[in-house]
Protein backbone atom coordinates (compact mmCIF):
# COMPACT_ATOMS: atom_id res chain seq x y z
CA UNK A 1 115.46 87.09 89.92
CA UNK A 2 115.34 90.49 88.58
CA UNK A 3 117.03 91.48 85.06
CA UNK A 4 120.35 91.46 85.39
CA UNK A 5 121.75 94.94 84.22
CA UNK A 6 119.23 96.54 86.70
CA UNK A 7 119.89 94.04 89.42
CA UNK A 8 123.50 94.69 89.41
CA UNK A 9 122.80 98.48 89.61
CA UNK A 10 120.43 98.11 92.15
CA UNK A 11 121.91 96.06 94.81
CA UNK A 12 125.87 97.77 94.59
CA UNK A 13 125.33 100.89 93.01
CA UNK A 14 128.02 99.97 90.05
CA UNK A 15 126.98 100.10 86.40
CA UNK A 16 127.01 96.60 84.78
CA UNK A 17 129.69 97.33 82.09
CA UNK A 18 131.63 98.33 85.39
CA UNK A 19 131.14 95.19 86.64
CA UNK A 20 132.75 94.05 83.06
CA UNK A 21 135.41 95.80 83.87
CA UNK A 22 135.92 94.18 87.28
CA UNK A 23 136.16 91.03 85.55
CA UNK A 24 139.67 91.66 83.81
CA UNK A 25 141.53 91.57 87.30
CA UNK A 26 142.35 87.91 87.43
CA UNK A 27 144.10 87.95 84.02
CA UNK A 28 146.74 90.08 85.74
CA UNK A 29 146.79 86.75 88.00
CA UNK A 30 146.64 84.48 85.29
CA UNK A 31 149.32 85.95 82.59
CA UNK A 32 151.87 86.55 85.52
CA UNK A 33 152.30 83.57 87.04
CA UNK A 34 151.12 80.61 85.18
CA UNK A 35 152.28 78.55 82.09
CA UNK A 36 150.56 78.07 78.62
CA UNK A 37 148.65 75.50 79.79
CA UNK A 38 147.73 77.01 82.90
CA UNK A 39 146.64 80.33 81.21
CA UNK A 40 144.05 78.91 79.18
CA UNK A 41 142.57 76.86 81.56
CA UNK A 42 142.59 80.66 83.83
CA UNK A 43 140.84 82.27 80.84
CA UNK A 44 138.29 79.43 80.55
CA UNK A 45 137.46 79.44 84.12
CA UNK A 46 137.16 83.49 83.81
CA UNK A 47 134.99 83.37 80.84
CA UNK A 48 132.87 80.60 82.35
CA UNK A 49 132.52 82.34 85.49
CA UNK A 50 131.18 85.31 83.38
CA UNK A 51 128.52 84.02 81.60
CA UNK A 52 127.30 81.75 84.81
CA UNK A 53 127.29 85.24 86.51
CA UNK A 54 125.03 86.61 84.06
CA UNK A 55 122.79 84.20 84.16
CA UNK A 56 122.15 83.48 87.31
CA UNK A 57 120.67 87.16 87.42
CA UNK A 58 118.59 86.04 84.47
CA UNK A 59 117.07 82.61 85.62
CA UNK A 60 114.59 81.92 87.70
CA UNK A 61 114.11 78.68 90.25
CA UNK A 62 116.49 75.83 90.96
CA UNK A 63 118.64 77.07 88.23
CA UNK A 64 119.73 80.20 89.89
CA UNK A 65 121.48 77.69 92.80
CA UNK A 66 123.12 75.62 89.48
CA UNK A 67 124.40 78.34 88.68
CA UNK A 68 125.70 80.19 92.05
CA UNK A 69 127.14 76.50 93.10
CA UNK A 70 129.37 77.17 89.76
CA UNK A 71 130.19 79.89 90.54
CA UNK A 72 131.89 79.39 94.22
CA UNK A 73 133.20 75.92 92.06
CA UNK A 74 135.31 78.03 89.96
CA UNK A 75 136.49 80.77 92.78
CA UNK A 76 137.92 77.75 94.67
CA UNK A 77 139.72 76.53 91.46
CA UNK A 78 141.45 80.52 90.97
CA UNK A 79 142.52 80.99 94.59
CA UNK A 80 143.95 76.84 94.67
CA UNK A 81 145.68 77.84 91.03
CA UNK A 82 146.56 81.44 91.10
CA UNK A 83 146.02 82.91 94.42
CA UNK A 84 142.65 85.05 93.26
CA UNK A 85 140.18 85.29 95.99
CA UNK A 86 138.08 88.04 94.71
CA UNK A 87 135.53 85.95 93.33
CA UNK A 88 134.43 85.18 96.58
CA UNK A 89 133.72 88.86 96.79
CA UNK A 90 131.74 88.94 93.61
CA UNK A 91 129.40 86.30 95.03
CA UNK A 92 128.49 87.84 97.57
CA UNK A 93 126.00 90.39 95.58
CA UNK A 94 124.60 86.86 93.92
CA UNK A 95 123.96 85.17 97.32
CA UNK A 96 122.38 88.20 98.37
CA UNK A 97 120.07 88.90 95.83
CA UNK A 98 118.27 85.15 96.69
CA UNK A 99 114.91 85.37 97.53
CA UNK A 100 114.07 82.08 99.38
CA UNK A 101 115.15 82.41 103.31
CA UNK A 102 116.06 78.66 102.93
CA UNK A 103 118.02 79.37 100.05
CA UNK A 104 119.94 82.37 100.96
CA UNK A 105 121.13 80.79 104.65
CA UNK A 106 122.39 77.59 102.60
CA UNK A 107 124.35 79.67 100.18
CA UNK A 108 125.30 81.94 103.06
CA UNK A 109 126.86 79.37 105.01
CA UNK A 110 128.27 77.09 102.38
CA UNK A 111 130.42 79.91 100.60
CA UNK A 112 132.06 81.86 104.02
CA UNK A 113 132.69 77.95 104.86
CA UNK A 114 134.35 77.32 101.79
CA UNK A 115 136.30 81.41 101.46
CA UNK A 116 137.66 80.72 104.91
CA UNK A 117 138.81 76.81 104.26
CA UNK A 118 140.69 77.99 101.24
CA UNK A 119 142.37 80.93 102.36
CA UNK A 120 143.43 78.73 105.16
CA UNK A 121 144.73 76.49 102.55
CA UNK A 122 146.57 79.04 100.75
CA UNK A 123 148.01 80.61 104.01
CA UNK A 124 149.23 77.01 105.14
CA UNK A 125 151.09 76.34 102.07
CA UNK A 126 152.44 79.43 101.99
CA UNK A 127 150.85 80.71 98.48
CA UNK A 128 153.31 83.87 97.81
CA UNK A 129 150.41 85.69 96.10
CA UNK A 130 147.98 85.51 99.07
CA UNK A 131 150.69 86.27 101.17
CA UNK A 132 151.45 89.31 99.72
CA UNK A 133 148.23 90.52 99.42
CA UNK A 134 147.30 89.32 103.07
CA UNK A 135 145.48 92.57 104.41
CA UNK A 136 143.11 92.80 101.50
CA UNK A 137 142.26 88.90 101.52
CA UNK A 138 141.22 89.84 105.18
CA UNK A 139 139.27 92.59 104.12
CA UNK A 140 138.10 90.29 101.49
CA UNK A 141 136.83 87.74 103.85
CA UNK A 142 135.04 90.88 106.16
CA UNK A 143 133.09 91.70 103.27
CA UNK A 144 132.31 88.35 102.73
CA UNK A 145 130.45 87.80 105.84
CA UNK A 146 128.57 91.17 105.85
CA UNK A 147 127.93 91.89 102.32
CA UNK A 148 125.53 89.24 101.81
CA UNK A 149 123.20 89.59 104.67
CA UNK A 150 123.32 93.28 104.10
CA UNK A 151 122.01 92.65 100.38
CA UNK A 152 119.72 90.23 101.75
CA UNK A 153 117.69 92.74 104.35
CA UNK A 154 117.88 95.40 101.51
CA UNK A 155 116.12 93.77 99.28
CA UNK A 156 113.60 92.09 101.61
CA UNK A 157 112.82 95.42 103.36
CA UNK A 158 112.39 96.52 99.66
CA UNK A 159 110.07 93.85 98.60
CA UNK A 160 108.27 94.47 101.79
CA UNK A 161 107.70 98.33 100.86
CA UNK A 162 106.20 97.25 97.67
CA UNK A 163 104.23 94.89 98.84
CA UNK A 164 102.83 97.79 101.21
CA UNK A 165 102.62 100.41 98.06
CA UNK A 166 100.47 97.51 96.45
CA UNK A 167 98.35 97.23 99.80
CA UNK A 168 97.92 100.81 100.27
CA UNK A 169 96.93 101.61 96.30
CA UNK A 170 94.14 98.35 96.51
CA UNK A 171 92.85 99.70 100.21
CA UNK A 172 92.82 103.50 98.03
CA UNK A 173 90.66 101.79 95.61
CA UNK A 174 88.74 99.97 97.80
CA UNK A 175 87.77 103.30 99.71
CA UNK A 176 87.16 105.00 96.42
CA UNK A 177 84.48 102.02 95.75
CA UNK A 178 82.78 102.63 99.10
CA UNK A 179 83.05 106.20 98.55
CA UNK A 180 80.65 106.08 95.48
CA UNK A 181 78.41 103.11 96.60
CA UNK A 182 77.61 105.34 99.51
CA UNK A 183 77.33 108.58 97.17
CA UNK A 184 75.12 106.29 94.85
CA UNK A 185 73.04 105.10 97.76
CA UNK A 186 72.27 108.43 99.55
CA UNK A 187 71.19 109.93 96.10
CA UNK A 188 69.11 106.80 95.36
CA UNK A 189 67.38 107.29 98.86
CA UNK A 190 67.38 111.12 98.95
CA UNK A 191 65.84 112.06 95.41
CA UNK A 192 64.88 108.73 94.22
CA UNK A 193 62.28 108.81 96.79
CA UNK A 194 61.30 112.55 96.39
CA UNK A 195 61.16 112.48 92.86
CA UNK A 196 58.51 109.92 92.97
CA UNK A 197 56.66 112.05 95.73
CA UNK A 198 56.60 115.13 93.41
CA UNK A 199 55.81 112.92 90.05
CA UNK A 200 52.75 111.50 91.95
CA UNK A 201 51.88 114.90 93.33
CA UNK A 202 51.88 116.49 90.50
CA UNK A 203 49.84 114.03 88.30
CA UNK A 204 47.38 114.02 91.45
CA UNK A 205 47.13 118.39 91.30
CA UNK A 206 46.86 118.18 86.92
CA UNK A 207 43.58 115.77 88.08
CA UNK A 208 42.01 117.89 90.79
CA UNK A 209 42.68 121.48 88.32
CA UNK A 210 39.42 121.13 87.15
CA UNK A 211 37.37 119.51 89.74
CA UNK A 212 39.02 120.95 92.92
CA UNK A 213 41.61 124.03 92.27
CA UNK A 214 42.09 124.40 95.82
CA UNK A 215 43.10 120.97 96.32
CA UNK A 216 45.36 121.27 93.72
CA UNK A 217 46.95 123.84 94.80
CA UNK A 218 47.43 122.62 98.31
CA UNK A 219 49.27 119.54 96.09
CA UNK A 220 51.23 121.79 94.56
CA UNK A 221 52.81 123.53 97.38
CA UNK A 222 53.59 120.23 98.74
CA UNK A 223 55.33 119.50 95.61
CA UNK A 224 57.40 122.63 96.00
CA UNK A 225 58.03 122.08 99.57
CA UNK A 226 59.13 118.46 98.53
CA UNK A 227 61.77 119.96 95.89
CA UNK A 228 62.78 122.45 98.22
CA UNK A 229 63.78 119.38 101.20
CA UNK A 230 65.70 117.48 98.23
CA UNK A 231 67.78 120.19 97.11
CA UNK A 232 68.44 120.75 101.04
CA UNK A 233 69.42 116.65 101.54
CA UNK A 234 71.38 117.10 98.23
CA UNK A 235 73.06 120.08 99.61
CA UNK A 236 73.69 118.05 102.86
CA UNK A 237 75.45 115.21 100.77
CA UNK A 238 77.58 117.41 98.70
CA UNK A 239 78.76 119.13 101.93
CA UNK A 240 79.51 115.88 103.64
CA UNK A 241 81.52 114.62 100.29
CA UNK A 242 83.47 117.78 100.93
CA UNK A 243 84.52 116.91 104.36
CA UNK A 244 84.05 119.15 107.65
CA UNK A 245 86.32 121.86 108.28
CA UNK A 246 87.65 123.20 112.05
CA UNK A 247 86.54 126.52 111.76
CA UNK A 248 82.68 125.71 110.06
CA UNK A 249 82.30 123.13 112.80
CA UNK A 250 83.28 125.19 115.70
CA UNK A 251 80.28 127.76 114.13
CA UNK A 252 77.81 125.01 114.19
CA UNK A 253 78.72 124.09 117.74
CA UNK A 254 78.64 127.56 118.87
CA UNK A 255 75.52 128.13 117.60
CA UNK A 256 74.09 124.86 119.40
CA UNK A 257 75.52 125.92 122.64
CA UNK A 258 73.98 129.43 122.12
CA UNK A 259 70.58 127.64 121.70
CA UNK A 260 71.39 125.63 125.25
CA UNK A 261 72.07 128.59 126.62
CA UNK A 262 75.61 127.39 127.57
CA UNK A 263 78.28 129.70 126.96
CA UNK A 264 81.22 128.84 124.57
CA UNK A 265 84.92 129.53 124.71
CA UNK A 266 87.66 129.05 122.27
CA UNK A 267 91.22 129.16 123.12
CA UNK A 268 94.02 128.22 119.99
CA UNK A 269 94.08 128.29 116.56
CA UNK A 270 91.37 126.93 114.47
CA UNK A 271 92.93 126.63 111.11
CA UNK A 272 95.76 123.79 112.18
CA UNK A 273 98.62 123.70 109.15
CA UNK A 274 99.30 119.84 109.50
CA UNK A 275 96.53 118.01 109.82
CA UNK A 276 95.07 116.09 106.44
CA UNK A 277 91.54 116.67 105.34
CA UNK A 278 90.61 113.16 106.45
CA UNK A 279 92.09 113.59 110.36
CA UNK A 280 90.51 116.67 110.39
CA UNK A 281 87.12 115.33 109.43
CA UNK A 282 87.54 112.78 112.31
CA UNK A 283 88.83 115.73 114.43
CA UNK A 284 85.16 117.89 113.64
CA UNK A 285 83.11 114.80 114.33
CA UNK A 286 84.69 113.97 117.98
CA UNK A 287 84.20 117.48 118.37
CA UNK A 288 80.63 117.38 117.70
CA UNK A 289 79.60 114.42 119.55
CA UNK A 290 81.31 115.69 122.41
CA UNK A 291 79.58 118.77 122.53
CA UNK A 292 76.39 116.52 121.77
CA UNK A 293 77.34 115.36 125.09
CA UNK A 294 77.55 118.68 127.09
CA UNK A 295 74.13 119.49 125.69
CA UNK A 296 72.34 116.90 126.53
CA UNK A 297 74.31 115.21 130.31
CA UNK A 298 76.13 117.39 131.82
CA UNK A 299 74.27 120.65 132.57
CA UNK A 300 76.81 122.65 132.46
CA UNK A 301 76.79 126.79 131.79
CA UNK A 302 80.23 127.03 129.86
CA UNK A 303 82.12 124.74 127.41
CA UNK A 304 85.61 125.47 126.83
CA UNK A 305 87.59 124.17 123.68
CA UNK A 306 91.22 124.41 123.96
CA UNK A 307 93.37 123.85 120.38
CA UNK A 308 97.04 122.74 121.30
CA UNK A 309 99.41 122.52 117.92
CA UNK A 310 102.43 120.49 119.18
CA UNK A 311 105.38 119.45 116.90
CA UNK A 312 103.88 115.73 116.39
CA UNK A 313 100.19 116.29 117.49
CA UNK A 314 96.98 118.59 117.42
CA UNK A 315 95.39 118.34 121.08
CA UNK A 316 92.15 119.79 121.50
CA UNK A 317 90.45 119.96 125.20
CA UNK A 318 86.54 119.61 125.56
CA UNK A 319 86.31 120.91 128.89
CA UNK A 320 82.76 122.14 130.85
CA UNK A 321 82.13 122.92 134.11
CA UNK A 322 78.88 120.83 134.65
CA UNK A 323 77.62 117.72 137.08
CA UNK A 324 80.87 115.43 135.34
CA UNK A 325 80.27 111.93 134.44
CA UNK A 326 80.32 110.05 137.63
CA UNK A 327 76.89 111.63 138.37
CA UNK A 328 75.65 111.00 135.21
CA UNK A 329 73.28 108.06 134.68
CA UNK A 330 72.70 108.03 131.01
CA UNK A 331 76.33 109.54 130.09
CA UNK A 332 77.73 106.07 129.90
CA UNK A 333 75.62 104.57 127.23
CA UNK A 334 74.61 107.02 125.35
CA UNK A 335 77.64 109.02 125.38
CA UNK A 336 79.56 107.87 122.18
CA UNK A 337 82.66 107.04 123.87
CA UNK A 338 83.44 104.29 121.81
CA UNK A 339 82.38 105.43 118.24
CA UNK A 340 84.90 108.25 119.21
CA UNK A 341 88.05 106.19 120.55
CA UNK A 342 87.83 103.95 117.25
CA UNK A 343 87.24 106.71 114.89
CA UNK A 344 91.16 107.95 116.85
CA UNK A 345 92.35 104.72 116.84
CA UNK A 346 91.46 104.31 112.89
CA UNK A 347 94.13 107.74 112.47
CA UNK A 348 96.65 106.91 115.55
CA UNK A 349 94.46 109.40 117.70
CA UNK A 350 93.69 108.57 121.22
CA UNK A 351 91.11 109.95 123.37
CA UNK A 352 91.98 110.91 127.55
CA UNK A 353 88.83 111.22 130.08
CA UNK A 354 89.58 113.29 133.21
CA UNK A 355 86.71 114.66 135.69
CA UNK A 356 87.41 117.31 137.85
CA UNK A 357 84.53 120.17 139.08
CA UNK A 358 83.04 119.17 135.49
CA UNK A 359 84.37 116.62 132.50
CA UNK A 360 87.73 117.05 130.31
CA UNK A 361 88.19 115.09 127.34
CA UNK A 362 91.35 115.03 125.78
CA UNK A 363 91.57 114.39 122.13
CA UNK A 364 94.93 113.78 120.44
CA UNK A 365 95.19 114.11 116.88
CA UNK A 366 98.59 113.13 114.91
CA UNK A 367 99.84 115.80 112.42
CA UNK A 368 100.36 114.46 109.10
CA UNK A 369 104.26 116.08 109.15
CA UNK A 370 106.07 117.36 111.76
CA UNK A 371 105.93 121.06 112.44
CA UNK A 372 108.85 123.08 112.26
CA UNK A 373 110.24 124.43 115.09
CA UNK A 374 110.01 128.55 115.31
């Protein structure tokens, strides 16, 4: 189990020396009503019920039952000998702070069995302390029965969130690692293989100088047209590390369309507020291989893209007035249908297909928070 000043904290919101505190109430019980002999025995039973509670916050493994089954040991002892039930209260934070399922329901049961057989018992014989105090034993035995399982789903749900902050920081890492083994390999491909190009090239034209100067210089102006394609690839990587943005994607498509000769129309707002970098990344490639699509199947002469911000969700409508799918032989598998829907699914997103005079596809992108409401 946890340490125990923090533990105590934790799962009732009361400072440990509070707790302390607490812990002179039965003396009241003990000094008032009992005899010499009877008080010590109450004082050793409150001091041993102390330390037992301390360190069963402290100890780990079969102990921590030792010590709990002590515990409800010695609250049965001060309700039979001086009418103080509030023990049973105390235990409820312990038997709620035990991890094991197995555990927990054993405890569970065993203590509300025993609270409710012994404040029977003091009822039936009439224990004038109980009796007087009858409406907050009752209360007593409510909290009892709820406190513990409360305790119990509290700290489960918290272990659970943990465990999920642990998941999420090793799946962060993990995506960091891919991140720079595919950095690492598209350099290695990209300039590793030009590099070598221009070295070669350029040993080849310092050969042919003498012999064959136009040669040479035919080699180099293949070595500068070499360096000029890897500073374009690099340039390509680097803007591809940065991520695509709405706005510079709906200019590439534009100009695409222009070149097909298929006329473009944007309705909405193309710089969405809630949407993360990564969502809208996925957002800019659906985009793109949708268009991809209009291009090449559906010979259509306009393309409409309609940008919906809704309080939960970006929608954005790819809609074009061409031959639509069902007359579209090649559409099907070549379409990208499926590298889209997963790319959604990977960010909650779905993707809608509706055919009308042309094709619609519907692509619904969650926000990353809520938008406010004007």
């Amino acid at each position: 189990m946890l340490n125990w000043r923090s533990n105590l904290y934790k799962t009732t919101g009361l400072n440990p020396f509070i707790w302390a505190i607490l812990f002179i109430l039965p003396f009241y019980y003990i000094f008032r009503t009992s005899t010499r002999a009877h008080t010590a025995v109450g004082i050793g039973l409150i001091l041993l019920f102390f330390i037992s509670y301390v360190l069963v916050f402290i100890t780990k493994g079969w102990k921590v039952y030792i010590w709990s089954g002590l515990q409800i040991a010695i609250s049965i002892a001060m309700t039979v000998l001086f009418g103080f039930v509030y023990f049973s209260l105390l235990l409820t934070f312990v038997i709620g702070n035990i991890v094991s399922k197995k555990g927990f329901i054993t405890l569970y049961v065993i203590h509300l069995t025993i609270t409710i057989i012994i404040i029977d018992y003091a009822i039936i014989i009439k224990n004038p302390v109980v009796i007087s105090q009858l409406p907050f034993v009752m209360i007593c035995l409510i909290m009892v029965i709820l406190l513990p399982i409360s305790n119990y789903n509290r700290n489960k749900n918290e272990q659970l969130q943990g465990q999920l902050n642990d998941a999420n920081k090793r799946i962060s890492e993990l995506v960091k690692l891919e991140e720079r083994q595919r950095i690492a390999r598209d350099l290695h491909d990209t300039l590793g293989q030009k590099l070598s190009l221009i070295g070669l090239k350029s040993d080849l034209a310092l050969k042919l100088m003498n012999k064959d100067s136009a040669q040479s210089m035919v080699e180099m102006k293949e070595v500068r047209q070499t360096a000029r394609n890897a500073l374009k690839e690099v340039r390509q990587i680097v803007t591809q590390m940065r991520g695509a943005r709405l706005t510079e994607e709906i200019a590439r498509i534009q100009q695409m369309l222009r070149t097909a000769r298929i006329e473009l129309i944007v309705e909405g707002d193309l710089e969405p507020k809630c949407l993360s970098l990564m969502n809208e990344n996925v957002l800019c490639m659906c985009l793109k291989e949708a268009v991809t699509n209009v291009v090449k199947h559906s010979e259509a002469s306009v393309c409409t893209i309609t940008i919906k911000p809704d309080r939960l969700a970006l929608v954005v409508i790819v809609e074009d007035n061409g031959i639509g799918m069902s007359q579209q032989a090649t559409y099907s598998n070549g379409s990208g249908l499926i590298g889209m829907k997963e790319r959604l699914e990977f960010i909650n997103g779905s993707l809608e297909l509706s055919e009308g005079p042309g094709t619609a596809l519907v692509i619904t992108i969650p926000n990353t928070q809520p938008r406010e409401k004007a």
